[in-house]
Protein backbone atom coordinates (compact mmCIF):
# COMPACT_ATOMS: atom_id res chain seq x y z
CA UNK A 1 -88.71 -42.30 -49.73
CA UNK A 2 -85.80 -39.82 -51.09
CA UNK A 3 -84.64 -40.98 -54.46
CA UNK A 4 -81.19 -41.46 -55.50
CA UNK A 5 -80.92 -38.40 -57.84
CA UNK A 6 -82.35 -36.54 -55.14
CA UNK A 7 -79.55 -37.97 -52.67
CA UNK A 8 -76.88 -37.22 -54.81
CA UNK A 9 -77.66 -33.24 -55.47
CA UNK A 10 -77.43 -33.40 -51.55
CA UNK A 11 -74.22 -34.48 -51.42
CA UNK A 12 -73.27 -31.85 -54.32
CA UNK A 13 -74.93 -29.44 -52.20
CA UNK A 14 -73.31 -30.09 -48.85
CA UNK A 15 -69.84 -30.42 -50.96
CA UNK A 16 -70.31 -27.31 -52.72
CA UNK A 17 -70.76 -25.73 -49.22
CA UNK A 18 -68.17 -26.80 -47.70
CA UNK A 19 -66.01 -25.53 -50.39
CA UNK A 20 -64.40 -28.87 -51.71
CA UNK A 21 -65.92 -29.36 -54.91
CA UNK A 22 -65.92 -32.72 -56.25
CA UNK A 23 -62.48 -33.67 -54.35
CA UNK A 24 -63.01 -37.28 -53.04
CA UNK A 25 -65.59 -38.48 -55.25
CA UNK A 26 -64.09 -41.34 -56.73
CA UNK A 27 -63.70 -42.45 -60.42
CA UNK A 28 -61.34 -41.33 -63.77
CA UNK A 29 -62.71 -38.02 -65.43
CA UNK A 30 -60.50 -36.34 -66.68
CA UNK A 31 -58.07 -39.36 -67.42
CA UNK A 32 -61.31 -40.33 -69.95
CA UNK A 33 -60.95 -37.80 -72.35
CA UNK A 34 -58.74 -36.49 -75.09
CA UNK A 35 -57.29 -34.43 -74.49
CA UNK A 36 -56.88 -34.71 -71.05
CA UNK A 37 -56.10 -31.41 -70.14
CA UNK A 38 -56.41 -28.00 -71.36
CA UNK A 39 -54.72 -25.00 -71.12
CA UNK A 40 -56.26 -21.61 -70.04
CA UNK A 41 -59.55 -20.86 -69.93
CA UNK A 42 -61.75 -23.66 -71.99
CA UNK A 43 -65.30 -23.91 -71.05
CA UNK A 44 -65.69 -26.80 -73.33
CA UNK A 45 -63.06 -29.22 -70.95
CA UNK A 46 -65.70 -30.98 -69.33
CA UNK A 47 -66.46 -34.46 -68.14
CA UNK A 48 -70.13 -35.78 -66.44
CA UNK A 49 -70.09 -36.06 -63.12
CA UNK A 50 -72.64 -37.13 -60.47
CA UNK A 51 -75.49 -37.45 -63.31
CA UNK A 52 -75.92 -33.84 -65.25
CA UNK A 53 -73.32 -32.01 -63.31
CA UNK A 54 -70.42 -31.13 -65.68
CA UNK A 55 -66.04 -31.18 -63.66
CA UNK A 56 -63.92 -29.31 -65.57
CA UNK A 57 -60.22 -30.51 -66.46
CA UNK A 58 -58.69 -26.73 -67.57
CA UNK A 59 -56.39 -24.71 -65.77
CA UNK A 60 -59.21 -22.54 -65.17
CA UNK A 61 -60.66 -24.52 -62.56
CA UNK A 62 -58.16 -24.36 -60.03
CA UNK A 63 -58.09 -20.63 -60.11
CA UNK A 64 -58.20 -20.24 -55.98
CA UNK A 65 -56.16 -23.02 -55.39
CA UNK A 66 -59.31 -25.05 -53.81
CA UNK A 67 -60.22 -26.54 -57.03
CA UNK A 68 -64.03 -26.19 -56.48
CA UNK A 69 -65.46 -27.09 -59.84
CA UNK A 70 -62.42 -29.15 -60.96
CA UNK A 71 -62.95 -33.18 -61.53
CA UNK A 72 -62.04 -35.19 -59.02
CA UNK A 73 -58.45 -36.52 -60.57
CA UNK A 74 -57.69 -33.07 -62.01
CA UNK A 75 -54.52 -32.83 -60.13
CA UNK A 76 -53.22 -35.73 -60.65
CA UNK A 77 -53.88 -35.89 -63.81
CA UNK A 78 -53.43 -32.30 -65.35
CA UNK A 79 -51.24 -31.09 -62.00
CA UNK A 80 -48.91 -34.14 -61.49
CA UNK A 81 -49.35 -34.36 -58.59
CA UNK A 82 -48.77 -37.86 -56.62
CA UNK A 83 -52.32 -39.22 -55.02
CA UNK A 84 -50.30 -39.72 -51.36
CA UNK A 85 -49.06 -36.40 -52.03
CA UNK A 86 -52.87 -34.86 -52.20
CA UNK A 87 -54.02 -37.52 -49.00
CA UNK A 88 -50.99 -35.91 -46.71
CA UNK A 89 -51.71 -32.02 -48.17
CA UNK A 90 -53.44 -31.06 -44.90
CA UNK A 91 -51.67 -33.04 -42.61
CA UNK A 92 -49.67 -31.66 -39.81
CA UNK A 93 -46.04 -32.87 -38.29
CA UNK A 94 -45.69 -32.84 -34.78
CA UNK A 95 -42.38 -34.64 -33.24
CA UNK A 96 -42.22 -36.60 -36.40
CA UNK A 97 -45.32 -38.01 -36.67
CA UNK A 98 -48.01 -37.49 -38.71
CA UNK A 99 -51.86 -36.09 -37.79
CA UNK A 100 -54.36 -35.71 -40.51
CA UNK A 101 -56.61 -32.20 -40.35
CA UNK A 102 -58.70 -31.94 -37.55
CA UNK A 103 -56.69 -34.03 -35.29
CA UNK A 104 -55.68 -32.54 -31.62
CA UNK A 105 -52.64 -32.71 -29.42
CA UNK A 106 -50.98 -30.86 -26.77
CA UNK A 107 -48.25 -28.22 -26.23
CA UNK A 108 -47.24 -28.12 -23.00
CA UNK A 109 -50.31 -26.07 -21.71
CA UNK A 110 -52.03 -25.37 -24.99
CA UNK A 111 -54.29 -28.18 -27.26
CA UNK A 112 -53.64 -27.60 -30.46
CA UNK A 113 -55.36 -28.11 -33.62
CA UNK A 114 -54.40 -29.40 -36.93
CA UNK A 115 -55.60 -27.23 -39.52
CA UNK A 116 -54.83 -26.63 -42.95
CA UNK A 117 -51.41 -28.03 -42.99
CA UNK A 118 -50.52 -26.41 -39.51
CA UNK A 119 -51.25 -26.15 -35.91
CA UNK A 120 -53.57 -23.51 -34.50
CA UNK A 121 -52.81 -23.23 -30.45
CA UNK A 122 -55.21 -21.85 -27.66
CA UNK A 123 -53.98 -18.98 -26.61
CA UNK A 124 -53.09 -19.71 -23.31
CA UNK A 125 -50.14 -18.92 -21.22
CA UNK A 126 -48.21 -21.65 -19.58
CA UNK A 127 -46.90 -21.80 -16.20
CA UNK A 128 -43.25 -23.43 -17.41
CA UNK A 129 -42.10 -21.50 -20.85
CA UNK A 130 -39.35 -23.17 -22.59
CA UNK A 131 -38.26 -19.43 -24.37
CA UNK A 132 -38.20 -17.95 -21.01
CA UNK A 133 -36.30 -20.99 -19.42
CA UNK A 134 -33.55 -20.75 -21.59
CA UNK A 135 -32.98 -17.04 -21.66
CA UNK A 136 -32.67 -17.59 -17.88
CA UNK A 137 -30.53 -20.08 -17.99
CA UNK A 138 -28.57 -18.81 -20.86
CA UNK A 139 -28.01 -15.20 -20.11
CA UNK A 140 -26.70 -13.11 -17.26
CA UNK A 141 -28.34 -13.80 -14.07
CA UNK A 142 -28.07 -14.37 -10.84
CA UNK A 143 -30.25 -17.86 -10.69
CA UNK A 144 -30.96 -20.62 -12.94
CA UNK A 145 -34.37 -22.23 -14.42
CA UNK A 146 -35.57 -25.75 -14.75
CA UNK A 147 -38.31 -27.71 -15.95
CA UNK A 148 -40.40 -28.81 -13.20
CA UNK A 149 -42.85 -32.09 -14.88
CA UNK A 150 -45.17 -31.63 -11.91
CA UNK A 151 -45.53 -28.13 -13.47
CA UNK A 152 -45.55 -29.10 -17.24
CA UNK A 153 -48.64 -28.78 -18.85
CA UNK A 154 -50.48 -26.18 -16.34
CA UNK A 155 -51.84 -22.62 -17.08
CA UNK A 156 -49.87 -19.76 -15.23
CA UNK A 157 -53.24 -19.05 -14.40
CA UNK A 158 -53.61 -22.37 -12.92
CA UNK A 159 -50.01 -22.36 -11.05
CA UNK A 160 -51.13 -18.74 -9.42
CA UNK A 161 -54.38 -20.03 -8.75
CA UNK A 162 -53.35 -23.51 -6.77
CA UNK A 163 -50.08 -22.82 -5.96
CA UNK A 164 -49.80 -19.78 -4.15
CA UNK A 165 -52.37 -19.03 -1.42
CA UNK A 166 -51.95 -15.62 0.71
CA UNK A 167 -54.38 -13.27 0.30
CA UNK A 168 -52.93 -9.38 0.53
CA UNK A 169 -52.53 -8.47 4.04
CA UNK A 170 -55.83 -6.60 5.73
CA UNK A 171 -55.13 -3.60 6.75
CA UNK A 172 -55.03 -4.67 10.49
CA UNK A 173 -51.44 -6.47 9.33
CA UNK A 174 -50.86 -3.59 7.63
CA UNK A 175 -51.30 -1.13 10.63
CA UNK A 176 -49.48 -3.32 13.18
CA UNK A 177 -46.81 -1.20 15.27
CA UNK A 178 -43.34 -2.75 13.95
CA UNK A 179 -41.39 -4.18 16.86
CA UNK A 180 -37.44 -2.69 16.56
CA UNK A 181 -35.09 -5.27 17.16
CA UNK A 182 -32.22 -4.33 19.63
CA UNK A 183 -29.32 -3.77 17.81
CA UNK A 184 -26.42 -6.67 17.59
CA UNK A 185 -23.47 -7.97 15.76
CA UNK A 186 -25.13 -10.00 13.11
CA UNK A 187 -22.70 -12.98 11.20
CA UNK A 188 -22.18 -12.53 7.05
CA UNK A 189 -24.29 -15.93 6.75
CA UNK A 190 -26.69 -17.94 9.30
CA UNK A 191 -28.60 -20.58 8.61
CA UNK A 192 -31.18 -21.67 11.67
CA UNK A 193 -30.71 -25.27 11.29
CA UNK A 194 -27.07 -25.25 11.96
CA UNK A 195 -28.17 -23.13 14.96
CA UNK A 196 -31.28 -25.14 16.46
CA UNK A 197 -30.25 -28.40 14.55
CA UNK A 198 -33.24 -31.15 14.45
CA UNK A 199 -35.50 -28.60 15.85
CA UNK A 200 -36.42 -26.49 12.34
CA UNK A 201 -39.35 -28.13 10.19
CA UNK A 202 -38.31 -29.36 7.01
CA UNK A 203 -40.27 -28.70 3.42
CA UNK A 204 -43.49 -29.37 2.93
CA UNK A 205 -45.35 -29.61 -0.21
CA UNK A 206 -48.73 -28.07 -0.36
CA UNK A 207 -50.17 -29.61 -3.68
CA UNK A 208 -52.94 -28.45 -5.32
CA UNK A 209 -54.65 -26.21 -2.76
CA UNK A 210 -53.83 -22.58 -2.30
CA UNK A 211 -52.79 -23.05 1.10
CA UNK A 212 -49.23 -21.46 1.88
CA UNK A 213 -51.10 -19.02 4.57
CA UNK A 214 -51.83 -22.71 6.31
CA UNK A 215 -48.29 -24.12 6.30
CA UNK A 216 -45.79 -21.22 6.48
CA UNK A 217 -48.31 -20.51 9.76
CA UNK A 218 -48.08 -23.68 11.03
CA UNK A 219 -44.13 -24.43 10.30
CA UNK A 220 -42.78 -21.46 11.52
CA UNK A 221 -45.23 -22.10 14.66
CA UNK A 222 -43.28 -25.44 15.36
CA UNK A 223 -40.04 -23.76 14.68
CA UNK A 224 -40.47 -21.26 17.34
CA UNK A 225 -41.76 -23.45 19.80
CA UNK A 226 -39.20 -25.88 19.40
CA UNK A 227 -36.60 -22.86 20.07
CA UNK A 228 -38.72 -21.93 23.28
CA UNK A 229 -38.81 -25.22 24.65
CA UNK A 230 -34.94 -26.13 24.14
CA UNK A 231 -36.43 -28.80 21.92
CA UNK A 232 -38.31 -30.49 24.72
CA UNK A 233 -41.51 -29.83 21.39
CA UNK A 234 -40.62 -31.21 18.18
CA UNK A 235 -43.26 -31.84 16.02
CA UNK A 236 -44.70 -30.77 13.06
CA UNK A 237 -48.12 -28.85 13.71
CA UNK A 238 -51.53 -29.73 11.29
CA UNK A 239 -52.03 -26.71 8.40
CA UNK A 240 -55.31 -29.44 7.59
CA UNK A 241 -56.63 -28.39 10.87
CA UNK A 242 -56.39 -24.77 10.62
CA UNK A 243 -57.70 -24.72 6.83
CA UNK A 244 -60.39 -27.25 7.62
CA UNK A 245 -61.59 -25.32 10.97
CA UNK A 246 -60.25 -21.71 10.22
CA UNK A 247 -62.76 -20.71 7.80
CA UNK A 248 -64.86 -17.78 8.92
CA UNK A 249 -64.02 -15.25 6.49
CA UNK A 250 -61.21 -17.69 4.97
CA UNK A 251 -61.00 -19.64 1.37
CA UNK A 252 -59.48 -22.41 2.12
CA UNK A 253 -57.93 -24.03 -1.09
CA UNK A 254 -58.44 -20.73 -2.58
CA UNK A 255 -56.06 -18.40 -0.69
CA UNK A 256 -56.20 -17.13 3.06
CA UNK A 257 -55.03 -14.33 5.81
CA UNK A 258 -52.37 -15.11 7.74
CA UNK A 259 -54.00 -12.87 10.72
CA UNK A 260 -56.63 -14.80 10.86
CA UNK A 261 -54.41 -18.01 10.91
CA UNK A 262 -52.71 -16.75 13.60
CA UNK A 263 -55.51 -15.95 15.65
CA UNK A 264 -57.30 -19.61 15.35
CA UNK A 265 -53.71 -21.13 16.68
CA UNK A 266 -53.03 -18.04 19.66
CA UNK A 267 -57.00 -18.84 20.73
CA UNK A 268 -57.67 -22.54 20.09
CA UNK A 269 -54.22 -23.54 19.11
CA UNK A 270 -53.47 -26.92 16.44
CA UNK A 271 -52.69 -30.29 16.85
CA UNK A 272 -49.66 -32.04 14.92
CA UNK A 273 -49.80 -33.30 11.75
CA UNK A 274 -49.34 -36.78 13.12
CA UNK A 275 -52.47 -36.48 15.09
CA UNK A 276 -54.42 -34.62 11.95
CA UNK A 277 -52.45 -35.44 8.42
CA UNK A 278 -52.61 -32.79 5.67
CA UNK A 279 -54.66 -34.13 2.72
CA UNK A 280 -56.49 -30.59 0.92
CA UNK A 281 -53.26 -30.70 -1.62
CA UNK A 282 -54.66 -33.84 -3.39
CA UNK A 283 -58.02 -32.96 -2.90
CA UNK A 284 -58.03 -29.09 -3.90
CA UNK A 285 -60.75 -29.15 -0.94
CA UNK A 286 -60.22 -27.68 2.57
CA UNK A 287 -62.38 -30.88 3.89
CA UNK A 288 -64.68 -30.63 6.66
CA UNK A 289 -63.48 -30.02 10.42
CA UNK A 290 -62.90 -33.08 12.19
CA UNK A 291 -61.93 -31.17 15.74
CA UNK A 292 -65.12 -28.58 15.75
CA UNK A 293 -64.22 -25.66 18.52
CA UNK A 294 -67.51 -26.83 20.55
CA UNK A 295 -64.52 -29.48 21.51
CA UNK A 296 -62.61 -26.77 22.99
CA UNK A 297 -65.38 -24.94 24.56
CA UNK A 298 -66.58 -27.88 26.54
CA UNK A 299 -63.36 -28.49 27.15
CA UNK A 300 -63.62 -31.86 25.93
CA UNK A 301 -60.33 -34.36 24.87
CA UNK A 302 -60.49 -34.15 21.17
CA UNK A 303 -59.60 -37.85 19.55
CA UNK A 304 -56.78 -37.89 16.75
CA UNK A 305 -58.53 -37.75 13.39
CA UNK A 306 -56.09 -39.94 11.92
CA UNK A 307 -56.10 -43.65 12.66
CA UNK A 308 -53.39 -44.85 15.03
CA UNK A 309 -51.99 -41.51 16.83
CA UNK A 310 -52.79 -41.03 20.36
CA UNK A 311 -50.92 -37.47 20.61
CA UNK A 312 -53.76 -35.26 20.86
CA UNK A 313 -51.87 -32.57 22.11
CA UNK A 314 -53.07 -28.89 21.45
CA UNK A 315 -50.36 -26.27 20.67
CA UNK A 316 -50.54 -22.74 21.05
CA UNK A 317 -49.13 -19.15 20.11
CA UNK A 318 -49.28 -15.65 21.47
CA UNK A 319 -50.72 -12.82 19.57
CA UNK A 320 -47.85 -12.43 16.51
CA UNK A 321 -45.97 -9.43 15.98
CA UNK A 322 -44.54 -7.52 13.10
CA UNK A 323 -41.09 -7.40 12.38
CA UNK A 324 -39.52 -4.05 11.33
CA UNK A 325 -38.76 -3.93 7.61
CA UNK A 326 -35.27 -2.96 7.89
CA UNK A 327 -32.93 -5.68 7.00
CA UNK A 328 -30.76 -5.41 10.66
CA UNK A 329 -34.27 -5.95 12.57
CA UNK A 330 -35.15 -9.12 10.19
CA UNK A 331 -31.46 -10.92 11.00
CA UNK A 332 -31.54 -10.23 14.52
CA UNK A 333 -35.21 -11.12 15.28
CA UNK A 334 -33.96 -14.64 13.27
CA UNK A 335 -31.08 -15.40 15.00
CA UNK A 336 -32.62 -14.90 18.28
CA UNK A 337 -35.78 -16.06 18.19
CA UNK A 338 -35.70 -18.51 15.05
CA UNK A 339 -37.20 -18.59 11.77
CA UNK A 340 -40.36 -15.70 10.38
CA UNK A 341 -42.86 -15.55 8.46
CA UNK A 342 -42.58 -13.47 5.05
CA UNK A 343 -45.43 -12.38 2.34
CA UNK A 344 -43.93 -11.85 -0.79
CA UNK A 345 -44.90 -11.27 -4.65
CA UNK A 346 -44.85 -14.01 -6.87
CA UNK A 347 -43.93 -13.21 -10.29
CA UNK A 348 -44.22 -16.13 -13.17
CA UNK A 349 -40.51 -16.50 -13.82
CA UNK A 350 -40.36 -17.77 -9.86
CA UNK A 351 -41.92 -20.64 -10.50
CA UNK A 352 -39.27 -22.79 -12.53
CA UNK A 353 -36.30 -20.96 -10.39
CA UNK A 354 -33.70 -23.97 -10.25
CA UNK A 355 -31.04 -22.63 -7.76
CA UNK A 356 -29.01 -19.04 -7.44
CA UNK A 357 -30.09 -15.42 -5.60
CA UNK A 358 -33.42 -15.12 -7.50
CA UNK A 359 -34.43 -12.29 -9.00
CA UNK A 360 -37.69 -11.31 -11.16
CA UNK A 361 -36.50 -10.45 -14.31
CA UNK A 362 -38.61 -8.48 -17.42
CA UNK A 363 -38.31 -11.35 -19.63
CA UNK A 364 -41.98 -12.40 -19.61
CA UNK A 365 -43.46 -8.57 -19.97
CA UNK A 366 -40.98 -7.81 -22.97
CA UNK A 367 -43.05 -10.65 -24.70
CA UNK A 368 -46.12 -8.91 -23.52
CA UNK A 369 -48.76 -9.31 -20.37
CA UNK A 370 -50.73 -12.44 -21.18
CA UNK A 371 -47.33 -13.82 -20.46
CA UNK A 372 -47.60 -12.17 -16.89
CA UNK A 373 -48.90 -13.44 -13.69
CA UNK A 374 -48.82 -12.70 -10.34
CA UNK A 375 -49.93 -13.04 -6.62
CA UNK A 376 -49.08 -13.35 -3.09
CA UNK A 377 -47.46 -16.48 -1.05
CA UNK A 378 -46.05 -16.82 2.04
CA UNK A 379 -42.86 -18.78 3.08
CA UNK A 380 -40.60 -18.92 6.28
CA UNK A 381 -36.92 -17.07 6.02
CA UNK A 382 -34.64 -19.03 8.26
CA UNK A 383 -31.13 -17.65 7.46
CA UNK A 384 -29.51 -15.42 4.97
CA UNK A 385 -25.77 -14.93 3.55
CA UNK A 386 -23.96 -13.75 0.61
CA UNK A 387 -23.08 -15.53 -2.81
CA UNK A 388 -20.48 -14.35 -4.99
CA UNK A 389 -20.43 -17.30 -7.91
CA UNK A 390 -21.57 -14.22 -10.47
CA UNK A 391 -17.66 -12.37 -9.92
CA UNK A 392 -19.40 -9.44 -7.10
CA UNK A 393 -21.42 -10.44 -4.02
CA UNK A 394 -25.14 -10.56 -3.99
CA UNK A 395 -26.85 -10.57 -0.33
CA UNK A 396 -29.39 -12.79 0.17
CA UNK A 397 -32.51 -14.27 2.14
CA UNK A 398 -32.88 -18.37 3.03
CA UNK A 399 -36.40 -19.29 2.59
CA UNK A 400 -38.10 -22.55 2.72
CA UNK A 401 -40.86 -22.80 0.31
CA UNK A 402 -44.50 -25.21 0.29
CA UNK A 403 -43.90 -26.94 -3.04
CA UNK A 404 -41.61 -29.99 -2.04
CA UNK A 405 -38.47 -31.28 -1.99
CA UNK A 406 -38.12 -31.58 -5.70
CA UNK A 407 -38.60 -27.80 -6.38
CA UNK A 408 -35.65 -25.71 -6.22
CA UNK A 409 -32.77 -25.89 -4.01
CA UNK A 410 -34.10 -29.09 -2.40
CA UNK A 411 -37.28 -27.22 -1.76
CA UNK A 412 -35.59 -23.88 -0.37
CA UNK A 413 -34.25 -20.86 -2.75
CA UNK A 414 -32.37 -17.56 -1.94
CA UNK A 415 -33.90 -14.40 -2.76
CA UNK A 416 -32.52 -10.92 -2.89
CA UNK A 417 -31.61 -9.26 0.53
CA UNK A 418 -32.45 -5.41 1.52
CA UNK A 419 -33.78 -4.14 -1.20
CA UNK A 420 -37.53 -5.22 -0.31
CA UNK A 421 -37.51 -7.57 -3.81
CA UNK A 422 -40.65 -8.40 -4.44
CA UNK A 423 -41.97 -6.83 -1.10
CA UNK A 424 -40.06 -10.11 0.41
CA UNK A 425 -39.33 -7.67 3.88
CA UNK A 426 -42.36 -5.76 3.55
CA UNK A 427 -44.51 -8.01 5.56
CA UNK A 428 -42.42 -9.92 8.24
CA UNK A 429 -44.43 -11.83 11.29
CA UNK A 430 -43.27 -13.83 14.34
CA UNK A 431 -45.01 -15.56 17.57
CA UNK A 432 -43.68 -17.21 20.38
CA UNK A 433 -44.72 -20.26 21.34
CA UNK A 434 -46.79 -20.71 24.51
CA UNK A 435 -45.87 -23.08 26.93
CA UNK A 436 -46.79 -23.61 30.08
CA UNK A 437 -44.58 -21.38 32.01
CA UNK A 438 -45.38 -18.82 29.79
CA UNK A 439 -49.01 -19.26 29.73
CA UNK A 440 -49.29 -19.19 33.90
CA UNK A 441 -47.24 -15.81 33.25
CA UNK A 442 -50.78 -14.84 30.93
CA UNK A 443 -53.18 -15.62 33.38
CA UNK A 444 -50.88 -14.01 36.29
CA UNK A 445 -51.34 -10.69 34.09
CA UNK A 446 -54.89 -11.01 33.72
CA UNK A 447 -55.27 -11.74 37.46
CA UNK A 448 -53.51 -8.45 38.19
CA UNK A 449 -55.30 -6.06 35.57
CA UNK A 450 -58.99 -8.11 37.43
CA UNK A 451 -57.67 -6.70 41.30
CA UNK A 452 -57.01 -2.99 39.69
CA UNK A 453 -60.52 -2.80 38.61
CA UNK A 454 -61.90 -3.79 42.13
């Protein structure tokens, strides 16, 4: 059994090493003797402590400011100082209250630490930051910033990661032949719902799953095929279908080709989201397939994975084309054939846009580039116009955007127009939609190109 003078040189000896001295052992020392105090340099200023140890009471001892061979009451005592004063001297304030050393809170994105009578952060980049928010919103721009709570407390790394989606067009996108739109007289502003009213989709909100390929796919789908049918098809098409059962050479929740979107719908085609409801943006998982293609191969009537719909209905596409780049060809394909699809950079200063013409601005790289972020996510453009609130006219883009209602310009935002900001025009796609006079016009074709070969 350990005795007690063997217990206490333990304690001295985990004490000393932690570089505290005596502080906290309890008891008067140098209040005992006469005098109290001494000034300088006095090896003699000693009081017994913890058996045959010796605390000094001289100004000596406090030499590094941690006090390590002091007595325990030396600074009250010989210092003055107040014993709540000493409790609270490596406590931290946060939002007026109080954390003693070693407690933990967090800042916005960052836990933070109290230590030593302040707070040591993680050095981690945020996807909201309050100094770039308010240089936005107070300086001379073109769009304003908010604080989004369903964005508070995320990494940028987190926001790029979940909230974006499209992978960087293969170079099959790349390569496609640009289709030149014949040239018309085009109107200073159009917006296709006021055009095709009740027959554009509205916002959708992807959630936490990297899965704008999915839903800018599958909502500019039901756009066009709304258009095509003189609204005779009106319904929102399933993005949980095609990133549940579109995954050869996908990622799912983690980012996808719209190519290869577009080929699943032009080959098997989707249901609506009635029939097969979107659930990957709680889950952050693209969920197993609940209409397999052996279905379509045996040409079998799929049943409605959700509970309650009967509308089993399978839509389709053709093969998608690529708009030309040039601004003209963009408005023209858009006001006569409806909304398109558009890949564009993501920058982290988009995320908390609030309203206005966006445009990136430097503010995040002049701090330095851990406060950078990027990637690629795709979005529909369904109208463009000009705004002149800034005193000179700034051209712009309508886009709808995947992250709800809540975000931005009740879920849409205006981006810069013919300048390729942000590659926004660089990579511009469009289908029709198939129905079944067009389809019969399909198989005519391939009946034709079968009798030339006999």
């Amino acid at each position: 059994m350990t005795s007690p003078p063997a217990v206490i040189v333990a304690i001295l000896c985990i004490v000393g090493a932690l570089g505290r001295g005596f502080e906290g052992i309890p008891g008067d020392y140098c209040s005992t003797r006469s005098p109290t105090c001494c000034p300088n340099r006095d090896d003699d200023c000693t009081v017994p402590i913890l058996g045959s140890h010796l605390c000094y009471c001289d100004m000596f001892c406090d030499r590094d400011g941690d006090g390590n061979d002091c007595c325990p009451d030396f600074k009250t005592v010989c210092l003055g100082d107040s014993p709540d004063a000493l409790r609270g001297a490596k406590d931290c304030v946060h939002d007026g209250v109080r954390y003693q050393e070693h407690d933990k809170i967090k800042r916005n994105c960052e836990t933070c630490t109290c230590l030593g009578n302040e707070w040591r952060c993680e050095e981690q980049t945020c996807l909201l930051q309050d100094d770039l928010l308010h240089k936005v919103n107070n300086g001379r721009f073109s769009w304003t910033a908010r604080n989004y709570s369903k964005f508070w407390a995320r990494s940028l790394e987190d926001g790029i990661r979940y909230r974006l989606g499209t992978l960087f067009p293969e170079k099959s996108v790349q390569n496609m032949n640009e289709i030149l739109v014949k040239p018309r007289e085009l109107p200073a502003r159009f917006d296709a719902r006021e055009k095709w009213p009740g027959w554009i989709q509205g916002i959708r909100d992807q959630g936490d799953c990297a899965s704008s390929w999915a839903l800018s796919t599958t909502s500019t789908s039901a756009d066009r095929l709304a258009i095509i049918t003189d609204g005779r098809v009106v319904s929102a098409l399933s993005p949980q279908q095609l990133l549940s059962c579109n995954q050869h050479r996908q990622r799912g929740c983690e980012g996808g080709y719209l190519d290869r979107a577009w080929w699943y719908i032009r080959k098997l085609g989707v249901v609506s989201e009635e029939c097969y409801p979107y659930r990957s943006g709680s889950t952050r998982q693209p969920e197993s397939c609940l209409i397999p293609k052996s279905a379509y191969r045996n040409g079998l009537q799929q049943q409605c994975p959700a509970t309650g719909a009967h509308d089993n209905t399978v839509h389709k596409m053709t093969p998608p084309y690529r708009v030309s780049s040039r601004e003209e060809d963009i408005m023209s394909e858009i006001v006569t054939n409806g909304p398109v699809q558009a890949t564009f950079l993501v920058h982290e200063d988009f995320f908390m846009y609030a309203g206005g013409v966006y445009q990136h601005t430097e503010l995040a790289q002049e701090k330095g580039y851990r406060f950078t972020g990027q990637g690629y996510h795709s979005v529909r453009i369904i109208g463009w116009g000009e705004d002149d609130s800034t005193g000179r006219p700034i051209k712009y883009w309508l886009a709808a955007n995947s992250w709800g209602e809540d975000w931005g310009e009740g879920g849409f935002f205006r981006i810069l127009r013919g300048e390729n900001h942000c590659e926004v025009e660089s990579y511009i796609l469009a289908s029709w939609g198939r129905t079944g006079k067009r389809r019969r016009r399909f198989k005519m074709r391939k009946l034709r190109r079968r009798l030339r070969r006999l």
